[in-house]
Protein backbone atom coordinates (compact mmCIF):
# COMPACT_ATOMS: atom_id res chain seq x y z
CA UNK A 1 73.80 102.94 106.57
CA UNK A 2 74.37 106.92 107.44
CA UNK A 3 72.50 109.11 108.71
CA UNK A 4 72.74 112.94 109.76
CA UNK A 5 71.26 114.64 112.46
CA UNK A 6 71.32 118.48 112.78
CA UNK A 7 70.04 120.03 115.90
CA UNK A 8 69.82 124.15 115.23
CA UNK A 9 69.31 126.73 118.19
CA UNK A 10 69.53 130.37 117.87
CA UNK A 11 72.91 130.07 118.97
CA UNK A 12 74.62 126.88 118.28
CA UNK A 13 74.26 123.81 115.60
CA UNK A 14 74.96 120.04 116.24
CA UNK A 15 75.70 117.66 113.78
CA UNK A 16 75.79 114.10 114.62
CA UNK A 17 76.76 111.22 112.35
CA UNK A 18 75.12 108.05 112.47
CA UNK A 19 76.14 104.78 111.51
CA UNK A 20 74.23 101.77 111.65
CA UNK A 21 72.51 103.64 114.70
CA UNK A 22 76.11 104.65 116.67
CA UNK A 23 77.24 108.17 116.81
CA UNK A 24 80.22 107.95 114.55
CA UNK A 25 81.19 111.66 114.93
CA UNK A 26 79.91 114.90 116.06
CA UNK A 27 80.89 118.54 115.62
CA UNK A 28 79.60 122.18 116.90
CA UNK A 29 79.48 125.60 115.77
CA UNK A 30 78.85 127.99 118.12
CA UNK A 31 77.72 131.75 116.87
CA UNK A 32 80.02 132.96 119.53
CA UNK A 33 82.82 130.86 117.97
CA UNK A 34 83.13 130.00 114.90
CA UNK A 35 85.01 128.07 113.20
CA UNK A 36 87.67 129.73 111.17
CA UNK A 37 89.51 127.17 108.48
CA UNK A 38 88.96 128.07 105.19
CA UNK A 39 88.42 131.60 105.78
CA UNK A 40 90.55 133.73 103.34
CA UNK A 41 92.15 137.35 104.44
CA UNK A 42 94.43 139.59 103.75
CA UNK A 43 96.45 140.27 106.68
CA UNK A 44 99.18 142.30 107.89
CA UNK A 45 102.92 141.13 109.40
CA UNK A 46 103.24 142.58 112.38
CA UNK A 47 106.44 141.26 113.56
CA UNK A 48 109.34 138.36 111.40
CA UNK A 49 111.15 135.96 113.76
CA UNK A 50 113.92 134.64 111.77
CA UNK A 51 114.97 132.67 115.25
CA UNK A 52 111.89 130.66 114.65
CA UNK A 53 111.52 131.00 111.01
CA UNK A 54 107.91 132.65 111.32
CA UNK A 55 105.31 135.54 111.48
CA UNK A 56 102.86 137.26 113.65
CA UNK A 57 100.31 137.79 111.22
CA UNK A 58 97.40 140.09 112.11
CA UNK A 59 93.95 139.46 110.44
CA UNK A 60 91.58 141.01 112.70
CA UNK A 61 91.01 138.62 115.63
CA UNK A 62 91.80 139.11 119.20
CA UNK A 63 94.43 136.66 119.08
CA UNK A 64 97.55 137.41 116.45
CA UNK A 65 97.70 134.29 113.50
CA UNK A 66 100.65 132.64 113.30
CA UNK A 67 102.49 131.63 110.11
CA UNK A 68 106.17 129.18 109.76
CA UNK A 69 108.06 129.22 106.86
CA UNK A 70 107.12 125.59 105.89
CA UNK A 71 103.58 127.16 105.28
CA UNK A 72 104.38 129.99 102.95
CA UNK A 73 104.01 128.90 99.35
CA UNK A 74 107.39 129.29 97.03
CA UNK A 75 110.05 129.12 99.85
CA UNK A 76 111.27 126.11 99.27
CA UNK A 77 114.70 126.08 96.91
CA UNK A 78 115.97 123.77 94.26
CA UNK A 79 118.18 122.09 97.16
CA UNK A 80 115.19 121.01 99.60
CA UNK A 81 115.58 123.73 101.72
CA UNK A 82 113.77 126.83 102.75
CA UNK A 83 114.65 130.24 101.98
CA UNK A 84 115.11 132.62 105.15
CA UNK A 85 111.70 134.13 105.88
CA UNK A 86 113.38 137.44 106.43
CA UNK A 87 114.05 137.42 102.76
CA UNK A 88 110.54 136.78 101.90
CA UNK A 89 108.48 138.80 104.67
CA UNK A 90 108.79 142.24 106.13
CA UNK A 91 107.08 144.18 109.12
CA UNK A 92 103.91 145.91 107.74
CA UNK A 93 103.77 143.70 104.57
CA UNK A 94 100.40 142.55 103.42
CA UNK A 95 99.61 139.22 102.89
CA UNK A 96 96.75 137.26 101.45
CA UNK A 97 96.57 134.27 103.85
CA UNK A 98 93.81 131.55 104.45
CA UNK A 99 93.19 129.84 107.81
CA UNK A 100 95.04 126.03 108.46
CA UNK A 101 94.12 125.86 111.76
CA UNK A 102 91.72 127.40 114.55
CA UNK A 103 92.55 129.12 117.49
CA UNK A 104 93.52 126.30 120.01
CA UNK A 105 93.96 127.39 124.05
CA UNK A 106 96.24 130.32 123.92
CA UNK A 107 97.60 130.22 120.36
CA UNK A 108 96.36 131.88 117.78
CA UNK A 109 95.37 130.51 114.23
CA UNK A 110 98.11 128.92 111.64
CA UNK A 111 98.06 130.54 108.45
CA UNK A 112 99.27 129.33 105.22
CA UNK A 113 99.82 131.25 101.73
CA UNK A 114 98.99 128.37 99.59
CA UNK A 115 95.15 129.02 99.15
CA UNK A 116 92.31 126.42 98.51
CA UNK A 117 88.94 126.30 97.50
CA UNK A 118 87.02 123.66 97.97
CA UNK A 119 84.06 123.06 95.27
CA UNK A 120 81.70 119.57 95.45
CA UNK A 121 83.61 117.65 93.88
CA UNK A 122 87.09 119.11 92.97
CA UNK A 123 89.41 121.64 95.46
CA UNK A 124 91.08 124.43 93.46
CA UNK A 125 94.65 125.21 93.74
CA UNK A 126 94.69 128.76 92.50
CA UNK A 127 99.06 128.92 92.54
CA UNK A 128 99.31 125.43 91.52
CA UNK A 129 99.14 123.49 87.79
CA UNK A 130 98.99 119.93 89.55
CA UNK A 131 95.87 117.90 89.36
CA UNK A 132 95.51 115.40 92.18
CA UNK A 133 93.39 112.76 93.51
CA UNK A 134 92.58 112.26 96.96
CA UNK A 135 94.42 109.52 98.52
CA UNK A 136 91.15 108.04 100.07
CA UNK A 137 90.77 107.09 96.38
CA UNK A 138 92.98 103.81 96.88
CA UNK A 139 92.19 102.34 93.24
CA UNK A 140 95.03 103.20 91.20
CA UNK A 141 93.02 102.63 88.00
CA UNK A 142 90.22 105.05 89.24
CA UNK A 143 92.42 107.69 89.82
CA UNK A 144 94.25 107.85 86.95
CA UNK A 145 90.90 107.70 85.14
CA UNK A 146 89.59 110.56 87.30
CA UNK A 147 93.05 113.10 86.57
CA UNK A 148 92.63 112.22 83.14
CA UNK A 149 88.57 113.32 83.27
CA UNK A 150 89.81 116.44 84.97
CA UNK A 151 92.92 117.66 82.78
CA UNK A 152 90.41 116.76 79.38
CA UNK A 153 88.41 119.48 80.64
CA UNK A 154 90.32 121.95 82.65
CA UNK A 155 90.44 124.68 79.20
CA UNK A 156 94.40 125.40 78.82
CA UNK A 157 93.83 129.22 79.49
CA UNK A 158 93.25 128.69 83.08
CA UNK A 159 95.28 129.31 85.69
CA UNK A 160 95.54 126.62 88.62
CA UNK A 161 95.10 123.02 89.71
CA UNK A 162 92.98 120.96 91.22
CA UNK A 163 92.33 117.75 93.56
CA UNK A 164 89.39 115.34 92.79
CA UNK A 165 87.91 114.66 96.29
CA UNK A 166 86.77 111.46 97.97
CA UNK A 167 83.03 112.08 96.93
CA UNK A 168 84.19 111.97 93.41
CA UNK A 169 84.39 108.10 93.36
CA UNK A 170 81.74 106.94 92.67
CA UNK A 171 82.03 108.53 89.45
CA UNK A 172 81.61 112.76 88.60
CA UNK A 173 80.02 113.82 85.09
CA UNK A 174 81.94 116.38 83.11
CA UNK A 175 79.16 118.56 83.94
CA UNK A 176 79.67 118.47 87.88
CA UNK A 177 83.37 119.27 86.99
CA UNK A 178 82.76 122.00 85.13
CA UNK A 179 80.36 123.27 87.18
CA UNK A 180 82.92 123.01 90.04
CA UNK A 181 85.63 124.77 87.85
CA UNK A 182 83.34 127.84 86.51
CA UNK A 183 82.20 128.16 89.96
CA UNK A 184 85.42 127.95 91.87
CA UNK A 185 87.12 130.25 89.41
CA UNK A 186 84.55 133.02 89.60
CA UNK A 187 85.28 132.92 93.68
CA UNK A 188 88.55 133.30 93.55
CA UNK A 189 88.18 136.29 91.39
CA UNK A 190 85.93 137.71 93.69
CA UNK A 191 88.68 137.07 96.20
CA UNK A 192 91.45 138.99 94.28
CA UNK A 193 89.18 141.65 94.09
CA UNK A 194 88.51 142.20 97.40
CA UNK A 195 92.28 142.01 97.96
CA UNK A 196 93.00 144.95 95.65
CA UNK A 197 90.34 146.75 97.70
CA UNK A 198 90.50 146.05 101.29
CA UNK A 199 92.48 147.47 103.87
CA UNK A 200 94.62 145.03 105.90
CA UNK A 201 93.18 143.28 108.27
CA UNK A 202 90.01 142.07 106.33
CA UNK A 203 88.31 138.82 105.99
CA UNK A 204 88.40 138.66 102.18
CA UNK A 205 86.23 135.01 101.95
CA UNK A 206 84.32 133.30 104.46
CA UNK A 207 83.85 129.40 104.27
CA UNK A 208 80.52 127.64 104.33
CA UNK A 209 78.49 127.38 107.52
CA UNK A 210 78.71 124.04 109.38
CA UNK A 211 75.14 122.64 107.38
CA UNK A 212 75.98 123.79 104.29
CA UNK A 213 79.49 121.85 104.76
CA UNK A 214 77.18 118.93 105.51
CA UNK A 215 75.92 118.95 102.20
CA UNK A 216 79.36 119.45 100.77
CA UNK A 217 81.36 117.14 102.90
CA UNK A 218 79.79 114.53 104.84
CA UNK A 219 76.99 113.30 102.32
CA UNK A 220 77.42 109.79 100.76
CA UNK A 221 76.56 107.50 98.26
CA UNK A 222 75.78 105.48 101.65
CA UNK A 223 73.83 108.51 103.76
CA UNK A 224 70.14 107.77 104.15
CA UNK A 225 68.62 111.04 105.39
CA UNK A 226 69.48 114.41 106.75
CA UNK A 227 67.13 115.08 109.50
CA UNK A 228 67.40 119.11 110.02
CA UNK A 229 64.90 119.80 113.76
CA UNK A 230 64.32 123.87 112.11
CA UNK A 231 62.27 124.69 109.29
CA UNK A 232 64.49 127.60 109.08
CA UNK A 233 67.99 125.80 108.74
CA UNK A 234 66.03 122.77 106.54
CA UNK A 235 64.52 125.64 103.92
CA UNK A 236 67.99 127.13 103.75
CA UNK A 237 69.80 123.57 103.28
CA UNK A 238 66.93 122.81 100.30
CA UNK A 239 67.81 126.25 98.82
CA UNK A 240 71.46 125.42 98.84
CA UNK A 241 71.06 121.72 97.57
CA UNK A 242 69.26 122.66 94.66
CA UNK A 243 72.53 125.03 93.59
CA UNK A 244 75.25 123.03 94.68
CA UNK A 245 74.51 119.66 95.94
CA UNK A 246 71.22 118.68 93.74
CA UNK A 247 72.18 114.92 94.71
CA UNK A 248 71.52 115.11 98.35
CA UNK A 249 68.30 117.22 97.81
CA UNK A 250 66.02 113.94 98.33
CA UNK A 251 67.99 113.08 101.17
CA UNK A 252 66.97 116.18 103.50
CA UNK A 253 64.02 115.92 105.38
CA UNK A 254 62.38 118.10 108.28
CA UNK A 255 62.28 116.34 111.79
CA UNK A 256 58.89 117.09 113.57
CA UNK A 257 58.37 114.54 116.17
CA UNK A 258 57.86 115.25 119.68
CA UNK A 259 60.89 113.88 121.51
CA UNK A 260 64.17 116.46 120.46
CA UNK A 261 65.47 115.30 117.56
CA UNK A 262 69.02 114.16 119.75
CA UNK A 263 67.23 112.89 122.88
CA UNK A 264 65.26 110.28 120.57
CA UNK A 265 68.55 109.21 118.74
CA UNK A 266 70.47 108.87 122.13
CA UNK A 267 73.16 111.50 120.90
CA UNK A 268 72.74 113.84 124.44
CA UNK A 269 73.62 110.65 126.19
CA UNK A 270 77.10 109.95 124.06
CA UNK A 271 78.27 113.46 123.93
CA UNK A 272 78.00 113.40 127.85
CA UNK A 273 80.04 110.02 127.93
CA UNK A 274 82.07 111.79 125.47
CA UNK A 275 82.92 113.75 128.03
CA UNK A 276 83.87 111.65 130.71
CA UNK A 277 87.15 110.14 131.80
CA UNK A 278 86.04 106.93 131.79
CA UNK A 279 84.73 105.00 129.23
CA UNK A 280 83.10 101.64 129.44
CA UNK A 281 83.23 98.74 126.77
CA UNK A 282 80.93 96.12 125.78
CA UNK A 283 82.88 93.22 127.36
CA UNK A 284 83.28 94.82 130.75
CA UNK A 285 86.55 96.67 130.42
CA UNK A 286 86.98 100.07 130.25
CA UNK A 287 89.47 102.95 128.73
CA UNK A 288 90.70 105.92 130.33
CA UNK A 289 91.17 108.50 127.91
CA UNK A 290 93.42 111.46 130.01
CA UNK A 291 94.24 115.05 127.79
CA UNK A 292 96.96 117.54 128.28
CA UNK A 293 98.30 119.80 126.94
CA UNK A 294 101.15 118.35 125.28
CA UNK A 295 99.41 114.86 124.17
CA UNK A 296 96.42 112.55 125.07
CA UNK A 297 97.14 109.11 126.67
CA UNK A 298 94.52 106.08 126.80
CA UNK A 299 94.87 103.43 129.10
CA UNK A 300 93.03 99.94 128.34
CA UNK A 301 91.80 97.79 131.13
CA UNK A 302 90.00 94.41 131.82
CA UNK A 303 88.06 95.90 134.57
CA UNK A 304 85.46 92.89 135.56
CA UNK A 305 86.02 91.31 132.01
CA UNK A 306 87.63 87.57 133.03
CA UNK A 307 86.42 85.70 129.86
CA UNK A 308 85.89 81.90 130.27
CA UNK A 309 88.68 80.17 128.82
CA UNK A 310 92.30 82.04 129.50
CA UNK A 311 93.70 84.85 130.15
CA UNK A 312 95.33 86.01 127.22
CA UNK A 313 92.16 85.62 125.12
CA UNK A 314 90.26 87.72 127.89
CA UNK A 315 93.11 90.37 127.00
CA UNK A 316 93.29 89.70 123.14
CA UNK A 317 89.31 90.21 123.18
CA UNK A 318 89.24 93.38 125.38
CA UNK A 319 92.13 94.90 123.50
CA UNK A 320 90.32 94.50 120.24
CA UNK A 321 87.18 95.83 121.38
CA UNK A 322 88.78 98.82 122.78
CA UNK A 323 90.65 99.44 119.03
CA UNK A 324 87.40 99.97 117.55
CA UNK A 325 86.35 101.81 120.62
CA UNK A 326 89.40 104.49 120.58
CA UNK A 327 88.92 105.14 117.00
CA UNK A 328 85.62 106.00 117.67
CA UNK A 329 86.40 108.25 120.67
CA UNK A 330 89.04 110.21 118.65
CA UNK A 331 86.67 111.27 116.23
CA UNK A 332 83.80 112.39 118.90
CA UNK A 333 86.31 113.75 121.04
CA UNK A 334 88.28 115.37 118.25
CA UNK A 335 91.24 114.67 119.95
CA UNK A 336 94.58 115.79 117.90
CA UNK A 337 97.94 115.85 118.12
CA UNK A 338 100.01 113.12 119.71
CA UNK A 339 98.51 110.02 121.30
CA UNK A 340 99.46 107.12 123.28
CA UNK A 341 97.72 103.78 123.54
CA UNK A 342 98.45 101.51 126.36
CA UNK A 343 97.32 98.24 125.47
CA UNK A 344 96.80 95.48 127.54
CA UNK A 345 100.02 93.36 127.41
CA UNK A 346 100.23 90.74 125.00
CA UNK A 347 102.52 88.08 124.42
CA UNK A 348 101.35 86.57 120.94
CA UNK A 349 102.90 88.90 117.95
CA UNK A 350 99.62 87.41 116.16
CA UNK A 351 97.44 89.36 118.77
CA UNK A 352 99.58 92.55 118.26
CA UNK A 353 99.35 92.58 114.75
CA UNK A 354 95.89 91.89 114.96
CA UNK A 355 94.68 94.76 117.47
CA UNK A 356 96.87 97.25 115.44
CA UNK A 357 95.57 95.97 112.39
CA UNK A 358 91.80 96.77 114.13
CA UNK A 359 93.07 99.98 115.09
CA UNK A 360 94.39 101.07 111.72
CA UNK A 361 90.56 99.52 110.10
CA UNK A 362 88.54 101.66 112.39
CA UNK A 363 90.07 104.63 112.24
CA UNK A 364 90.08 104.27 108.07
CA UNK A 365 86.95 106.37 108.30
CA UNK A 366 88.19 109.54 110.22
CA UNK A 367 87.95 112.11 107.92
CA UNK A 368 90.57 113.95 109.80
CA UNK A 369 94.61 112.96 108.83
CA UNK A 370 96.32 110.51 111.00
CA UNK A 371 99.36 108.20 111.31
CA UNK A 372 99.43 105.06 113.68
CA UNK A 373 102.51 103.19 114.49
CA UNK A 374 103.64 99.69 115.77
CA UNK A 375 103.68 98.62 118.84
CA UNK A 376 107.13 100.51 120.79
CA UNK A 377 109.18 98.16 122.76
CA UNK A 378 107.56 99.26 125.83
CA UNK A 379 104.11 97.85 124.19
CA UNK A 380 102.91 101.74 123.78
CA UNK A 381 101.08 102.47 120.04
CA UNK A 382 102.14 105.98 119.00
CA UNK A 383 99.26 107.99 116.96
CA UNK A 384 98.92 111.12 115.60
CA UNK A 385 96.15 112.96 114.19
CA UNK A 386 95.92 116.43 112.76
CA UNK A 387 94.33 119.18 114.88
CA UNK A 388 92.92 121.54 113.65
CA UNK A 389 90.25 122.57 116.24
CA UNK A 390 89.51 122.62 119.23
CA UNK A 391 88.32 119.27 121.12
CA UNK A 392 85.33 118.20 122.57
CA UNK A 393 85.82 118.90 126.08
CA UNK A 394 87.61 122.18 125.22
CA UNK A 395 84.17 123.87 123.52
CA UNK A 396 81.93 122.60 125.57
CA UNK A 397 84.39 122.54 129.40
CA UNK A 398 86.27 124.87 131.20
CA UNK A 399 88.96 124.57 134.01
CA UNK A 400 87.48 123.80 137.11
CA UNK A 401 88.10 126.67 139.51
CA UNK A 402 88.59 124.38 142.72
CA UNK A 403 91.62 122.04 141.36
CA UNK A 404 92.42 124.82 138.54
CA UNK A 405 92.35 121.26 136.04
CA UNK A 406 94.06 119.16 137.58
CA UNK A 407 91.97 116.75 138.43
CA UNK A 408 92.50 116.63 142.50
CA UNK A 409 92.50 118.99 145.24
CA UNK A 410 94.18 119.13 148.40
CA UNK A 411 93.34 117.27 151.61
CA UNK A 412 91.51 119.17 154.67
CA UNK A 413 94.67 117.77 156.03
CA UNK A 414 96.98 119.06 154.23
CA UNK A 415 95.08 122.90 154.48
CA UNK A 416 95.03 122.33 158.01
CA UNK A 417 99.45 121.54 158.00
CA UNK A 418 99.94 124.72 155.56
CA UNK A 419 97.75 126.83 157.60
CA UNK A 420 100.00 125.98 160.70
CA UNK A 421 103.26 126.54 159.20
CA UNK A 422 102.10 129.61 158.24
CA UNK A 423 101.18 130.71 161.05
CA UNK A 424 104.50 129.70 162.78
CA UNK A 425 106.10 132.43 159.72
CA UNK A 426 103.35 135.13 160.18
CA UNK A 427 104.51 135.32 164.25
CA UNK A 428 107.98 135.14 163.77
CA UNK A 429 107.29 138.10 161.32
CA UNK A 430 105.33 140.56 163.21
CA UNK A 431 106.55 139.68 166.84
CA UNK A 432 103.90 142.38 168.10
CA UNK A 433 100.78 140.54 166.76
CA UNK A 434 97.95 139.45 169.71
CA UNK A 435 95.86 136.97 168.16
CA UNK A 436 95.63 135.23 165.16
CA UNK A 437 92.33 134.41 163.25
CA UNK A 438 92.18 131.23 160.82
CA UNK A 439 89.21 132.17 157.89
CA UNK A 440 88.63 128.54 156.17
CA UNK A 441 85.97 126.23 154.23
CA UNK A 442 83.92 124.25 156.54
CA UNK A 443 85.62 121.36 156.45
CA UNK A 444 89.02 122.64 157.10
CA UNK A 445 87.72 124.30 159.97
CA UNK A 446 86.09 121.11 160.85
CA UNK A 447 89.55 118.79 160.95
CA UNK A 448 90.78 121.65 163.14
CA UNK A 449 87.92 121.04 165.59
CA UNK A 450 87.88 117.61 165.69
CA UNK A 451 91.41 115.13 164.44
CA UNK A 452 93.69 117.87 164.12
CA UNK A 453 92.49 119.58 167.91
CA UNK A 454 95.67 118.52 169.81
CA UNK A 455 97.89 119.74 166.78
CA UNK A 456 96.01 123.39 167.06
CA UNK A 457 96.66 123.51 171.22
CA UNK A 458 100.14 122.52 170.57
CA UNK A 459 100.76 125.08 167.92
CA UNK A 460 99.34 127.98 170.46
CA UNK A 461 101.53 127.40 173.29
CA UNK A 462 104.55 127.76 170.76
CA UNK A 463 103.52 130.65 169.34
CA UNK A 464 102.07 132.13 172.95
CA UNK A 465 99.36 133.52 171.19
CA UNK A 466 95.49 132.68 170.70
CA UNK A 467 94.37 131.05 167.50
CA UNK A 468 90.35 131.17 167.10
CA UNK A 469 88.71 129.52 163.61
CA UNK A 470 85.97 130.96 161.74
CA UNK A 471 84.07 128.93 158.39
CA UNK A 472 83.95 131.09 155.30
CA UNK A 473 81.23 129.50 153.42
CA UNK A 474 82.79 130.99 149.71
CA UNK A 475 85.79 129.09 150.24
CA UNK A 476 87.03 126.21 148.50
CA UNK A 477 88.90 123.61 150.43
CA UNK A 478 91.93 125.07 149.58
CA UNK A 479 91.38 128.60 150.01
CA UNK A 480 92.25 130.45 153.40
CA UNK A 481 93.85 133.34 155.11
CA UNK A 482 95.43 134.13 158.18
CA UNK A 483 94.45 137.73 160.38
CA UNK A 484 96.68 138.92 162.15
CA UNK A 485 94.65 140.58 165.22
């Protein structure tokens, strides 16, 4: 059984979703931030890179969009291939785009040119004629049933296709669709006439607000309640129910109890192990889930787990476990792009197929696209998974300023050698210099007082010149200078 929690601040709004009591996934919207997919403009080309086959695309945000040829709608000939994208863009051209991806780190947004509009039940394909079915619909006779429904009533005057979503299966009324077909049309009128108007840059449609995509999205046949902590945000979701999602109305309810509405469902405590390197598992072992910037890598391990029979059922055990564990993670973490899984070694096939076959079940769920493949030679499972925001740790983390991210920082030890040597360069630089003065964090300083004493003495008589020490309290470990006196 679902549920949704929605914690609202002036500022920022939480949605967690429950299952069966677990957090099952979690995402933020931050005023300062928002999220940008969906959002329709019409931009301006600032600059074609046939090298790369793409486009600096300008549509009013700090960072310039970015657009490839694969994503422009029409470039693809009779032969499979793409035409050159200097044939089809031009500096100063405008361009009605819609954002694919957020802003991630220091790139800007992907744009495409095919546009979509997504409705309750049906997404509208304004360049298109198909009519599709979602592929989380598996049953073949379903979906035919539902693209028949859907091409019955599409009226042959209109322009455009459309995909039956996932919350369709359980079975639409021609009056939902229709609904979702009058209303979708009107907005992308709307939209074109904006786009006749506006200058370029301009944001010609923005996309729902994280609760209202909560009604939209995320409620099932299966979801209990929607538990909304703000009158505010819960009046507004009622309003918005009753006009576009009229069967989740009796599902929305105001939270009033005492305890926050996240503290008394244990959500604070899983987004901060969210956050963590390390995460434990039922059994005693543990993952270690390690992002870059290139790809994220989790390591499985046993940790105190030792079972009570053999080994290779302690590892077949913890390795399952951790499947439904990593799937779980993913989603929390919003973790994208490429991912590698080190299992614990097995030696039965049966237990390979097995874990990957748990893998592949618990991440069935994730709303978000994703491939998983076999085990590699080297016992490795290769994943991907579409990103197209930013993660976890990225909204709510920054770099560390002492290690600069990576994770360590340098010995007192090691200060103490670099200091030395460059010492040794500052006096064989300026030959005419007295004295020299060592500004370092206390603990630096420290290792020069006490282990590294006899190193310091030595390094004045070959230099010939006094070296005196003085703690800068700002300073990380790492951080020094060298006065020359």
């Amino acid at each position: 059984m679902q549920e949704i929690l929605i914690n609202c601040t002036p500022r920022e709004t939480r949605v967690a979703v429950m299952v069966d009591g677990i957090l099952e996934d979690l995402h933020i919207e931050r005023r300062a931030n928002m999220g940008l997919v969906g959002n329709v403009y019409m931009g301006r080309v600032l600059r074609v890179l046939p090298g790369m086959q793409s486009a600096f695309v300008d549509i009013g945000l700090e960072r310039t969009a970015f657009l490839h040829i694969l994503d422009i709608e029409g470039s693809r000939l009779e032969n499979g291939e793409h035409k050159p994208i200097e044939k089809i863009l031009t500096d100063g051209q405008r361009l009605l785009v819609q954002v694919a991806k957020d802003p991630i780190g220091t790139k800007g947004a992907r744009l495409t040119t095919t546009i979509s509009l997504a409705g309750r039940k049906l997404v509208y394909l304004p360049s298109d004629t198909h009519i599709g079915v979602s592929q989380r619909i598996e049953d073949d006779a379903q979906r035919e049933a539902l693209r028949e429904q859907v091409t019955r009533l599409r009226s042959p005057e209109q322009a455009g296709g459309y995909i039956v979503r996932t919350c369709a299966e359980e079975g639409a009324s021609d009056e939902e669709f229709l609904e979702d077909m009058t209303y979708l049309s009107r907005l992308w009128e709307q939209i074109l006439t904006k786009a006749q108007t506006s200058p370029a840059p301009a944001l010609l449609y923005d996309d729902l607000s994280l609760t209202e995509r909560v009604l939209r999205d995320m409620v099932q046949v299966d979801t209990r309640q929607v538990l909304v902590d703000s009158r505010q945000t819960f009046d507004a979701m009622v309003k918005f129910a009753r006009t576009f999602a009229p069967g989740s109305l009796e599902r929305i309810a105001h939270y009033t109890g005492e305890r926050p509405l996240f503290e008394a469902y244990g959500v604070d405590e899983e987004i901060e192990k969210a956050l963590g390197r390390r995460v434990p598992l039922k059994s005693g072992g543990y993952l270690v889930v390690d992002q870059t910037e290139a790809m994220t890598t989790i390591d499985v391990n046993t940790g105190g787990f030792v079972g009570k029979r053999d080994f290779s059922q302690t590892v077949f055990k913890t390795n399952l476990e951790a499947a439904q564990t990593i799937a779980r993670q993913l989603r929390l973490r919003n973790l994208g792009g490429i991912i590698i899984i080190d299992f614990i070694d097995m030696t039965s096939s049966e237990h390979r197929a097995a874990v990957l076959s748990e893998l592949r079940r618990a991440a069935a769920s994730d709303r978000t696209k994703h491939t998983i493949s076999d085990f590699t030679e080297l016992g490795l499972v290769e994943m991907t998974r579409k990103r197209t925001r930013e993660s976890l740790a990225h909204v709510m983390c920054e770099q560390c300023p002492v290690c600069g991210g990576r994770g360590e920082i340098k010995t007192a030890r090691t200060v103490c050698y670099e200091i030395m040597r460059e010492i040794v360069r500052e006096c064989r630089q300026y030959r005419e210099a007295r004295s020299f003065k060592i500004l370092a964090s206390q603990t630096v300083i420290d290792m020069f007082l006490e282990e590294e004493s006899a190193a310091l003495n030595l390094l004045q008589d070959f230099v010939e010149k006094p070296v005196s020490l003085e703690v800068e309290p700002v300073y990380t470990q790492e951080q020094y200078d060298v006065v020359i006196l």
